[in-house]
PDB file of N, CA and C in Angstrom:
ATOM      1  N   UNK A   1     -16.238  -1.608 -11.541  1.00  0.00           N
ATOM      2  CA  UNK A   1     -15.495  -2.086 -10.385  1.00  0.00           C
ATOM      3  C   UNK A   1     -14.120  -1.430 -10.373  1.00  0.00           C
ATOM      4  N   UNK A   2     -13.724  -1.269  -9.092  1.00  0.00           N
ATOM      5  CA  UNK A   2     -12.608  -0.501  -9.338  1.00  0.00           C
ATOM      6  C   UNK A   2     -11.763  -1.255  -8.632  1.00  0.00           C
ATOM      7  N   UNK A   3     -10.286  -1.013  -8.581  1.00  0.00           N
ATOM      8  CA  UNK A   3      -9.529  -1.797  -9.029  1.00  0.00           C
ATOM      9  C   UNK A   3      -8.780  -1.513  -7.347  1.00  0.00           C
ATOM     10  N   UNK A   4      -8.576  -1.892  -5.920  1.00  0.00           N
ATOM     11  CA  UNK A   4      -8.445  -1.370  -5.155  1.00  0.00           C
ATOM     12  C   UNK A   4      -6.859  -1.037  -4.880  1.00  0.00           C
ATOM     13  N   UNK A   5      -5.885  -2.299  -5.074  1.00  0.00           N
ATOM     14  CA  UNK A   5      -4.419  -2.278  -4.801  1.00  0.00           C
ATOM     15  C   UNK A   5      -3.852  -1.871  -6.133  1.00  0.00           C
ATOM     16  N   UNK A   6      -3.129  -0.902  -6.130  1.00  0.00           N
ATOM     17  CA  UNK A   6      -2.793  -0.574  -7.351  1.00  0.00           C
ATOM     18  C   UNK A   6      -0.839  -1.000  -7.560  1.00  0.00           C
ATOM     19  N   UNK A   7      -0.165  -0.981  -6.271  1.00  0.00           N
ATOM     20  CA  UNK A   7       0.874  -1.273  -6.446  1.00  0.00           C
ATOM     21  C   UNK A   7       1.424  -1.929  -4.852  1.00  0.00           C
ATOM     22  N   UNK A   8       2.612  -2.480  -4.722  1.00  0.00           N
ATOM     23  CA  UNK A   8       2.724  -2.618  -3.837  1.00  0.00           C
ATOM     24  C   UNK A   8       4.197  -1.193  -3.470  1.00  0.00           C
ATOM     25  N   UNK A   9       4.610  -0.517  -2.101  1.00  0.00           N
ATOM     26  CA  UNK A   9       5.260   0.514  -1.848  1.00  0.00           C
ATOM     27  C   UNK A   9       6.526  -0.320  -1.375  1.00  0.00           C
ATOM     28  N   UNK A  10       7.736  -0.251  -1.998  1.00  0.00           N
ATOM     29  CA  UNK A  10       8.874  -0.787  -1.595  1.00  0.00           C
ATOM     30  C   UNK A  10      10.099   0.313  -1.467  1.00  0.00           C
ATOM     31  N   UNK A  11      10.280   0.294  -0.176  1.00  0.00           N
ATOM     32  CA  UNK A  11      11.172   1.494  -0.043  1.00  0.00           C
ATOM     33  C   UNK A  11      12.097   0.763   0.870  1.00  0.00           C
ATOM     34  N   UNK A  12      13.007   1.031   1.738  1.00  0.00           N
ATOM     35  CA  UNK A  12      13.974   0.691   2.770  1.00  0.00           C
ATOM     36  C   UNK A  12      12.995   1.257   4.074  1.00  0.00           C
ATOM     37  N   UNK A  13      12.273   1.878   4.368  1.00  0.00           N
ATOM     38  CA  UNK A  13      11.553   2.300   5.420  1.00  0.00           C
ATOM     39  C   UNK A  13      10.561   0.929   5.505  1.00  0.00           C
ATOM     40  N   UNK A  14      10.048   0.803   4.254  1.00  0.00           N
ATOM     41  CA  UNK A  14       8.854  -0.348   4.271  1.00  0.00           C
ATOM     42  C   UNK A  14       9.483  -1.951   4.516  1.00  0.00           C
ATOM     43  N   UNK A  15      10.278  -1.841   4.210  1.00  0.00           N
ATOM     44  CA  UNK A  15      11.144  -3.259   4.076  1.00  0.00           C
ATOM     45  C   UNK A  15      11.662  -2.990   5.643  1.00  0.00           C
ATOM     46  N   UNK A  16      12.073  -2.439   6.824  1.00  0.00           N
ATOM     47  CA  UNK A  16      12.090  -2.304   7.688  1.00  0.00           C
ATOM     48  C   UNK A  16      10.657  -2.823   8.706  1.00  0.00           C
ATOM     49  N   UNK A  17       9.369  -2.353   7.962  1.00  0.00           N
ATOM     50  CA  UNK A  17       8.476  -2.209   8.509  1.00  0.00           C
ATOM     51  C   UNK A  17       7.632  -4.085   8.614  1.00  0.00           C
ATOM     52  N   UNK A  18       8.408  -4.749   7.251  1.00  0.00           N
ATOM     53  CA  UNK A  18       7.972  -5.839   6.968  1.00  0.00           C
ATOM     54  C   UNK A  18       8.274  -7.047   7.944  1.00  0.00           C
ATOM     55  N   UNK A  19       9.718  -6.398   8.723  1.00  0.00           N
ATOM     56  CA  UNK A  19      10.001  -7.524  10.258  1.00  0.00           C
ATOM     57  C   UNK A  19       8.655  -7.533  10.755  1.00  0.00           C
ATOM     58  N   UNK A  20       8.087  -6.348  11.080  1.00  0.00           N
ATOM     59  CA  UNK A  20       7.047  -6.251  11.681  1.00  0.00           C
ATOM     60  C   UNK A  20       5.438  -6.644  11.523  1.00  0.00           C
ATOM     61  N   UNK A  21       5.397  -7.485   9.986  1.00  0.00           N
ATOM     62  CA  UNK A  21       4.626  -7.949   9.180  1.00  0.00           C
ATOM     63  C   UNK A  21       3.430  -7.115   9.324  1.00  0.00           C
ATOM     64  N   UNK A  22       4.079  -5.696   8.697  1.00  0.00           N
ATOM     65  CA  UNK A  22       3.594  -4.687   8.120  1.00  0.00           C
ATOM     66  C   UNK A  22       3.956  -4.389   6.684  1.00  0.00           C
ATOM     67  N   UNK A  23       2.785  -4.245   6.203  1.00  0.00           N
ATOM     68  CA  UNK A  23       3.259  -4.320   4.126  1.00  0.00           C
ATOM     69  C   UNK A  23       2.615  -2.795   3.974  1.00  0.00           C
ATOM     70  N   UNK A  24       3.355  -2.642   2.831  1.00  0.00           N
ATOM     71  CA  UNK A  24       2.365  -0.606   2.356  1.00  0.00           C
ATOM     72  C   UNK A  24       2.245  -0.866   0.970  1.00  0.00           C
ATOM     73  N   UNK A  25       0.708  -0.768   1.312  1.00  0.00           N
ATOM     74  CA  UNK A  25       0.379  -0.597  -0.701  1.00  0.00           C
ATOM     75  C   UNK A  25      -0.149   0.876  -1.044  1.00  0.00           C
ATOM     76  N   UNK A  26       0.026   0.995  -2.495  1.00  0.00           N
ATOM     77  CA  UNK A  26      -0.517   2.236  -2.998  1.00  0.00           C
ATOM     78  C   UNK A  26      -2.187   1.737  -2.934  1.00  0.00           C
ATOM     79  N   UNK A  27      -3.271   2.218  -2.792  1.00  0.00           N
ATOM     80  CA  UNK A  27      -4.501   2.157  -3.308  1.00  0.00           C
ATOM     81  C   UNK A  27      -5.010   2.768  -3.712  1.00  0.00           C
ATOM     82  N   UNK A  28      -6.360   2.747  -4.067  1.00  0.00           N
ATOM     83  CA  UNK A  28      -7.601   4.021  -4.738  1.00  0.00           C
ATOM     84  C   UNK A  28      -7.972   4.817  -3.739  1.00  0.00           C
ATOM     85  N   UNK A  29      -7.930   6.081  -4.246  1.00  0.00           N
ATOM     86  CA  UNK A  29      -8.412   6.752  -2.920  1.00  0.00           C
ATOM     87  C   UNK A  29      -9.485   6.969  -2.569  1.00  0.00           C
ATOM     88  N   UNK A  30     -10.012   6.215  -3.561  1.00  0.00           N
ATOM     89  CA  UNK A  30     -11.815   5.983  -3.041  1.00  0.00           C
ATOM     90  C   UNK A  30     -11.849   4.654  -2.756  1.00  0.00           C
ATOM     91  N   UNK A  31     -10.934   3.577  -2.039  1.00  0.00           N
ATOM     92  CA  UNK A  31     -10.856   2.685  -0.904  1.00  0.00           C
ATOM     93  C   UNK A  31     -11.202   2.878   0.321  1.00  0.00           C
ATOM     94  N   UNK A  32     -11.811   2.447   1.407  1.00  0.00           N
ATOM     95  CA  UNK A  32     -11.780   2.040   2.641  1.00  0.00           C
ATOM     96  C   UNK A  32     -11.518   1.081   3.413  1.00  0.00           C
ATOM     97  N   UNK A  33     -10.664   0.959   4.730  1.00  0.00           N
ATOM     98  CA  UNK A  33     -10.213   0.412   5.145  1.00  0.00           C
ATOM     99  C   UNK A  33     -10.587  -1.332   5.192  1.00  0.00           C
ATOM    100  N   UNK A  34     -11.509  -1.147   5.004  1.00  0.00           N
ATOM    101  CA  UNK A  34     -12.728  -2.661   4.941  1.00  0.00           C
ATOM    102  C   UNK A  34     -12.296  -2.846   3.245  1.00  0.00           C
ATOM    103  N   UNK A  35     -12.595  -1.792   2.422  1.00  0.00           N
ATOM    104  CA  UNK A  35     -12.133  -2.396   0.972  1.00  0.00           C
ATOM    105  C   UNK A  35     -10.700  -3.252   1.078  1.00  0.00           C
ATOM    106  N   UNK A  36      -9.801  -2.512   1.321  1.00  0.00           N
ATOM    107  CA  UNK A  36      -8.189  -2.617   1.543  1.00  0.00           C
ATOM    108  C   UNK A  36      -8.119  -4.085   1.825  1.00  0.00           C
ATOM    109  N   UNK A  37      -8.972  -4.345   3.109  1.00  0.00           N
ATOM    110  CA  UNK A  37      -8.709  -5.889   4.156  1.00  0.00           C
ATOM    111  C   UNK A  37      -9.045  -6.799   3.125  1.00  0.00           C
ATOM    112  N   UNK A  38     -10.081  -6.912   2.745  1.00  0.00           N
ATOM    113  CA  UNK A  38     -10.690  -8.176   1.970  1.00  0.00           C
ATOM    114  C   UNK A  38      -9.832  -8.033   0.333  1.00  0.00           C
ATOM    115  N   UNK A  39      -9.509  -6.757  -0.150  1.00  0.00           N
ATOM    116  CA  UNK A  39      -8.470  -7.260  -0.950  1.00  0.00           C
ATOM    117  C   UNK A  39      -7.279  -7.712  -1.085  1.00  0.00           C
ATOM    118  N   UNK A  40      -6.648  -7.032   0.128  1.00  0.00           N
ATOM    119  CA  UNK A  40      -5.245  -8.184   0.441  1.00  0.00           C
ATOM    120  C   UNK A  40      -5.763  -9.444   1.094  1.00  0.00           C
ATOM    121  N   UNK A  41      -6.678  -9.840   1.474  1.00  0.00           N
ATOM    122  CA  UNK A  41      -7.312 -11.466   1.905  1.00  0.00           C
ATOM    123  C   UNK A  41      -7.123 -12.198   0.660  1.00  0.00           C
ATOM    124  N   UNK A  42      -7.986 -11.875   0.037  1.00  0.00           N
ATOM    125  CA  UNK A  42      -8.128 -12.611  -1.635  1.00  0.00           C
ATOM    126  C   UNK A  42      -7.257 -12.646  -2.259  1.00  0.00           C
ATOM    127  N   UNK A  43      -6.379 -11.343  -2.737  1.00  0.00           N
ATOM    128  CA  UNK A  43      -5.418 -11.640  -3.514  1.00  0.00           C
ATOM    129  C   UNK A  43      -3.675 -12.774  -2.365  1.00  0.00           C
ATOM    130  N   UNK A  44      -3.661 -12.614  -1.695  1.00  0.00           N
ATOM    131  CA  UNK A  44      -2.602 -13.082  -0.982  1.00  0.00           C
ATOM    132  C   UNK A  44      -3.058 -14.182  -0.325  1.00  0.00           C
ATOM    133  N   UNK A  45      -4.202 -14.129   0.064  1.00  0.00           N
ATOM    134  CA  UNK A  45      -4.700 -15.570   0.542  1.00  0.00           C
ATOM    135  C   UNK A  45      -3.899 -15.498   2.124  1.00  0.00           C
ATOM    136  N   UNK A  46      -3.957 -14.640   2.935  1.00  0.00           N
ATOM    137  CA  UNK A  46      -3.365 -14.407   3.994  1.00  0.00           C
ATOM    138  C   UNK A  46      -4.770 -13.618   4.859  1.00  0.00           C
ATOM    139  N   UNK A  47      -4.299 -13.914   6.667  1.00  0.00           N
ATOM    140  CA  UNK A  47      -5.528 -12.874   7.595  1.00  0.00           C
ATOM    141  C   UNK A  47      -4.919 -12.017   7.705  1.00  0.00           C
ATOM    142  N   UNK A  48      -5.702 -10.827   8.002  1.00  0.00           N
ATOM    143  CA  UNK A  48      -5.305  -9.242   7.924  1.00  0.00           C
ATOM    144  C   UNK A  48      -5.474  -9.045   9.515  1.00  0.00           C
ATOM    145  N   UNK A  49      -4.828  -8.578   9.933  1.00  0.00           N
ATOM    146  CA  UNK A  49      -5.019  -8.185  11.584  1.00  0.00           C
ATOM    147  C   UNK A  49      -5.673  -6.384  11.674  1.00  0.00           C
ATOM    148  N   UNK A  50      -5.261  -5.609  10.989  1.00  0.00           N
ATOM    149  CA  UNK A  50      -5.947  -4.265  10.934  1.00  0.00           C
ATOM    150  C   UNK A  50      -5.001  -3.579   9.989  1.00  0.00           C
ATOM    151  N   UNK A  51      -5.879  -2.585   9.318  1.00  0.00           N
ATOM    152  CA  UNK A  51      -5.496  -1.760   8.481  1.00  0.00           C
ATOM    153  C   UNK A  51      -5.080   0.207   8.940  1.00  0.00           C
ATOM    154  N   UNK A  52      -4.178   0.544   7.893  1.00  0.00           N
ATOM    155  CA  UNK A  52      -4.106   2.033   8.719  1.00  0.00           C
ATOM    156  C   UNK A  52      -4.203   2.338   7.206  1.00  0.00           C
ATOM    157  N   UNK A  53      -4.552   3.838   6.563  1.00  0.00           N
ATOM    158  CA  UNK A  53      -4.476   4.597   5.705  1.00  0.00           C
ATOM    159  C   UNK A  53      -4.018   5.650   5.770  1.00  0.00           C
ATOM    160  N   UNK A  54      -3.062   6.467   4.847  1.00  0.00           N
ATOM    161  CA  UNK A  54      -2.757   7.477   4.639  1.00  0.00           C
ATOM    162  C   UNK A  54      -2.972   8.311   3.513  1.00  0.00           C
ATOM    163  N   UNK A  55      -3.840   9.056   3.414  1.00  0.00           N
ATOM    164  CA  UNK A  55      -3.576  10.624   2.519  1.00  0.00           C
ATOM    165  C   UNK A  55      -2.670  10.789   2.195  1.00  0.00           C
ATOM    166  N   UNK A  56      -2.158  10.376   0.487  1.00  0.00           N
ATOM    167  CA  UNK A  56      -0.733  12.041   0.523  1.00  0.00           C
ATOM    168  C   UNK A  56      -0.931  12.165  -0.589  1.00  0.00           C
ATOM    169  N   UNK A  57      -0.242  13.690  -0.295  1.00  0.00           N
ATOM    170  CA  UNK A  57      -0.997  14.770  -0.847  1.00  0.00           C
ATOM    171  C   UNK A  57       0.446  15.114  -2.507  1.00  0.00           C
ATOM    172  N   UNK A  58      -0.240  15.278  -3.392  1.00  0.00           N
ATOM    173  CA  UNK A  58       0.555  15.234  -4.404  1.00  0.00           C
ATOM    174  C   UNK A  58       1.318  16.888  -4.737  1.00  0.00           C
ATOM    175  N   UNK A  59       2.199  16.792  -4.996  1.00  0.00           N
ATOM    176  CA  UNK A  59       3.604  18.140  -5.164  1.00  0.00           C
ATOM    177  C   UNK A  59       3.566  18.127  -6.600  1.00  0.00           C
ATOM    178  N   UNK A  60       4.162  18.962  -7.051  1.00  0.00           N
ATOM    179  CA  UNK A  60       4.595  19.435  -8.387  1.00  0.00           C
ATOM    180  C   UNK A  60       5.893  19.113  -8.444  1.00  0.00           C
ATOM    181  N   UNK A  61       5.778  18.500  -9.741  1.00  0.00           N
ATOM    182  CA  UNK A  61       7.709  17.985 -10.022  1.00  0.00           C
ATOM    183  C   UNK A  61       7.832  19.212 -11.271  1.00  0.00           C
ATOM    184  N   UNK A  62       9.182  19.461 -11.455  1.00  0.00           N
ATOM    185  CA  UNK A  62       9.795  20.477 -12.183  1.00  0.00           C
ATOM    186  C   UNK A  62      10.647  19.313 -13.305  1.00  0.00           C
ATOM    187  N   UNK A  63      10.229  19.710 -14.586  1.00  0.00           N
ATOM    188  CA  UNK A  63      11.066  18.943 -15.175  1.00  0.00           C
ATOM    189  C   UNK A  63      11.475  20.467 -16.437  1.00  0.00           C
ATOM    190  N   UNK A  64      11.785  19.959 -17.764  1.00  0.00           N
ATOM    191  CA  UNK A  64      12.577  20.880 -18.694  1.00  0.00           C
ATOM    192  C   UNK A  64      11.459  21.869 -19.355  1.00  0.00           C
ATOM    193  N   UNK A  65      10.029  21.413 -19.066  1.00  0.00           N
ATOM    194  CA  UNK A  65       9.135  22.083 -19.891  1.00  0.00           C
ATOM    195  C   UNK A  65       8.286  23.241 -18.724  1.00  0.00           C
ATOM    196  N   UNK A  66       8.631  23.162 -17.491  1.00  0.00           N
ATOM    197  CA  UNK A  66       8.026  23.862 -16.248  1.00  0.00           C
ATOM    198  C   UNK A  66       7.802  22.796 -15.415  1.00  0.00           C
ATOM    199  N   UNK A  67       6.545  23.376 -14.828  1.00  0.00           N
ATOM    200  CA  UNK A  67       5.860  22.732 -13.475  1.00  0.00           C
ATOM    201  C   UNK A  67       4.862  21.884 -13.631  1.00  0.00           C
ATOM    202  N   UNK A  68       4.842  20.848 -13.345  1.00  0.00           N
ATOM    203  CA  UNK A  68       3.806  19.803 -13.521  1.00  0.00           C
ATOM    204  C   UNK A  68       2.982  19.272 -12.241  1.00  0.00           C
ATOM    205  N   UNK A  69       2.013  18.714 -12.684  1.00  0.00           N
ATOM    206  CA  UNK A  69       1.140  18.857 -10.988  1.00  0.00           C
ATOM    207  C   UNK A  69       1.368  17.265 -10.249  1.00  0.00           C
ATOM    208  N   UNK A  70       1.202  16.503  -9.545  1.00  0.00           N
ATOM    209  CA  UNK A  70       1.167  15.261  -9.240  1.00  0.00           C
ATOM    210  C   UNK A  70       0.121  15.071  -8.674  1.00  0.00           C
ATOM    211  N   UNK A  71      -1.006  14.022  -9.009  1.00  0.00           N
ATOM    212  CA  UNK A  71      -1.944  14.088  -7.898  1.00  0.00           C
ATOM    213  C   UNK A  71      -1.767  13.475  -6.680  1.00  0.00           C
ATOM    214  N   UNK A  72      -2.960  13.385  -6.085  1.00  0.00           N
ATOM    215  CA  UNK A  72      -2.629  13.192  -4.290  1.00  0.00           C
ATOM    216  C   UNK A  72      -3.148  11.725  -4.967  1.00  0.00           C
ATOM    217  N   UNK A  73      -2.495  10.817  -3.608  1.00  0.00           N
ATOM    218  CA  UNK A  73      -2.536   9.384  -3.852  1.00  0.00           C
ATOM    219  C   UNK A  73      -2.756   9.291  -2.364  1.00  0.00           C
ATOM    220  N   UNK A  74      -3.274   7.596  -1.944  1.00  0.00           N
ATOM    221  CA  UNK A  74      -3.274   6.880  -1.039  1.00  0.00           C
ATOM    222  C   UNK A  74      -2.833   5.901  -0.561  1.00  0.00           C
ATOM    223  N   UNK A  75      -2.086   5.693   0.716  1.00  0.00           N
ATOM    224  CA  UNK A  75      -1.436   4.554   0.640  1.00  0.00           C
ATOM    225  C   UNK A  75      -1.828   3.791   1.847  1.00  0.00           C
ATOM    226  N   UNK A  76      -1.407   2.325   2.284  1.00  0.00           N
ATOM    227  CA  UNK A  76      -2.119   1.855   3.364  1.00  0.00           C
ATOM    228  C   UNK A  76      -1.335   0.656   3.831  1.00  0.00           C
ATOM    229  N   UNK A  77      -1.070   1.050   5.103  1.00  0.00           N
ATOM    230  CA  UNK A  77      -0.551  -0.076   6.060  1.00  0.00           C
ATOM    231  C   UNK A  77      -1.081  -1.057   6.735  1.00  0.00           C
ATOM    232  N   UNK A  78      -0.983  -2.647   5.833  1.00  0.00           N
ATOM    233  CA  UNK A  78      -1.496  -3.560   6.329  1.00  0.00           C
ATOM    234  C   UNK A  78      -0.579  -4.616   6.900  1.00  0.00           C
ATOM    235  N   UNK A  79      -0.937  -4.723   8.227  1.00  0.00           N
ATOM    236  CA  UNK A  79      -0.785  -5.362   9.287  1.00  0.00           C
ATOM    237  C   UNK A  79      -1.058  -7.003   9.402  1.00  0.00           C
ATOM    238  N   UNK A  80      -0.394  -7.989   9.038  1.00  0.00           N
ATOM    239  CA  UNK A  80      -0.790  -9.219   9.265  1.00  0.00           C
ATOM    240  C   UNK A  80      -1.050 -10.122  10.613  1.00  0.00           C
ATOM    241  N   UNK A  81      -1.713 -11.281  10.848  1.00  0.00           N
ATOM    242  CA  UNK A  81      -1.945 -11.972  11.546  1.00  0.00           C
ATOM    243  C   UNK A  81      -0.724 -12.590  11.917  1.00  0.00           C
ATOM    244  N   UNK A  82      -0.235 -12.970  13.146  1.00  0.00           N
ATOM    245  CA  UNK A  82       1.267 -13.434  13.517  1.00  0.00           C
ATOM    246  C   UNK A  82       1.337 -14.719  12.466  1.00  0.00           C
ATOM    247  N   UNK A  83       2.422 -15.168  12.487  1.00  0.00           N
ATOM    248  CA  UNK A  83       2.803 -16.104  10.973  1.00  0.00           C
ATOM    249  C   UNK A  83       2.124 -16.167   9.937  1.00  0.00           C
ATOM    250  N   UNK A  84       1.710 -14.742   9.791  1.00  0.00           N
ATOM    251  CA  UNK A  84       1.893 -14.553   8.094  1.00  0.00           C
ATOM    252  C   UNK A  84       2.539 -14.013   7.343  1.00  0.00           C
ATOM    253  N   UNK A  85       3.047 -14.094   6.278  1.00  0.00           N
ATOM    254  CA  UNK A  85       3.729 -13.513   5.473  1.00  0.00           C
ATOM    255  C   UNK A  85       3.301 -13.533   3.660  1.00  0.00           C
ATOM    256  N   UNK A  86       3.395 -12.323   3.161  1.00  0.00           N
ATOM    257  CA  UNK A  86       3.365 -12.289   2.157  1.00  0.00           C
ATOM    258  C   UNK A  86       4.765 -12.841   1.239  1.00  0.00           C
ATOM    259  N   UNK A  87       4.889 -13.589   0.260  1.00  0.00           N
ATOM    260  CA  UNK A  87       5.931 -13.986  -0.339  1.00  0.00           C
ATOM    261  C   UNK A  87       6.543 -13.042  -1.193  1.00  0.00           C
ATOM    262  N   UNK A  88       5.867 -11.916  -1.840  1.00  0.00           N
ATOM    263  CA  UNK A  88       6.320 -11.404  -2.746  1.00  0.00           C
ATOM    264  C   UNK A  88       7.279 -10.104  -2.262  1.00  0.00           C
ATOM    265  N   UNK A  89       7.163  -9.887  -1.138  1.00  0.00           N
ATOM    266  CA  UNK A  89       8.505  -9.196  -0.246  1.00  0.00           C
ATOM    267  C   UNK A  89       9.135  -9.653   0.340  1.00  0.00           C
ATOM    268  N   UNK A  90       9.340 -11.327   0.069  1.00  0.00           N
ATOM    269  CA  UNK A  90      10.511 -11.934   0.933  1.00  0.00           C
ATOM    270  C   UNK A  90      11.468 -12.517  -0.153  1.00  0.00           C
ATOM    271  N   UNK A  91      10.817 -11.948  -1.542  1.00  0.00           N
ATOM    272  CA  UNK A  91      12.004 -12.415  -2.231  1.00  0.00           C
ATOM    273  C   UNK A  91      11.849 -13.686  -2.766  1.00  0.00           C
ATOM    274  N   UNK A  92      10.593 -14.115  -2.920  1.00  0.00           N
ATOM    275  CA  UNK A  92      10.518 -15.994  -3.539  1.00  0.00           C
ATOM    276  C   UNK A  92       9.607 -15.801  -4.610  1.00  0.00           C
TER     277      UNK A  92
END
């Protein structure tokens, strides 16, 4: 079984996006949009109104020893049902 939400994405863009009770998680990139829904259902215990996904694509970071690769990751914008909210981005 694989493990679908791997983190939640907290940036100042996303925290913008959260008025809009829009949340961004990292996931597996062998998730689908239907995986995504029913795991933020269960774990948050909240309705999902629709999901979006994004591809991105991983760069090479430069650190003291050369070039290192990053892999590509996935991330995904989930959209809640009007008065819902997740607690763990509001700070409680």
């Amino acid at each position: 079984m694989i493990t679908i939400i791997k983190k939640p994405l907290v940036t100042e863009k996303n925290t913008y996006f959260a008025g809009d009770n829009v949340y961004v998680f990292e996931v597996d990139k062998r998730a689908s949009k239907t995986d995504v829904k029913t795991a933020v259902q269960k774990m948050f215990e909240v309705k999902v109104d629709k999901v979006r996904t994004s591809n991105c694509r991983g760069r090479s970071k430069t650190n003291k020893f050369g070039k290192s690769p990053v892999p590509h990751w996935k991330k995904a914008y989930v959209k809640l049902a009007a008065g819902e909210k997740i607690a763990m981005f509001e700070g409680a």
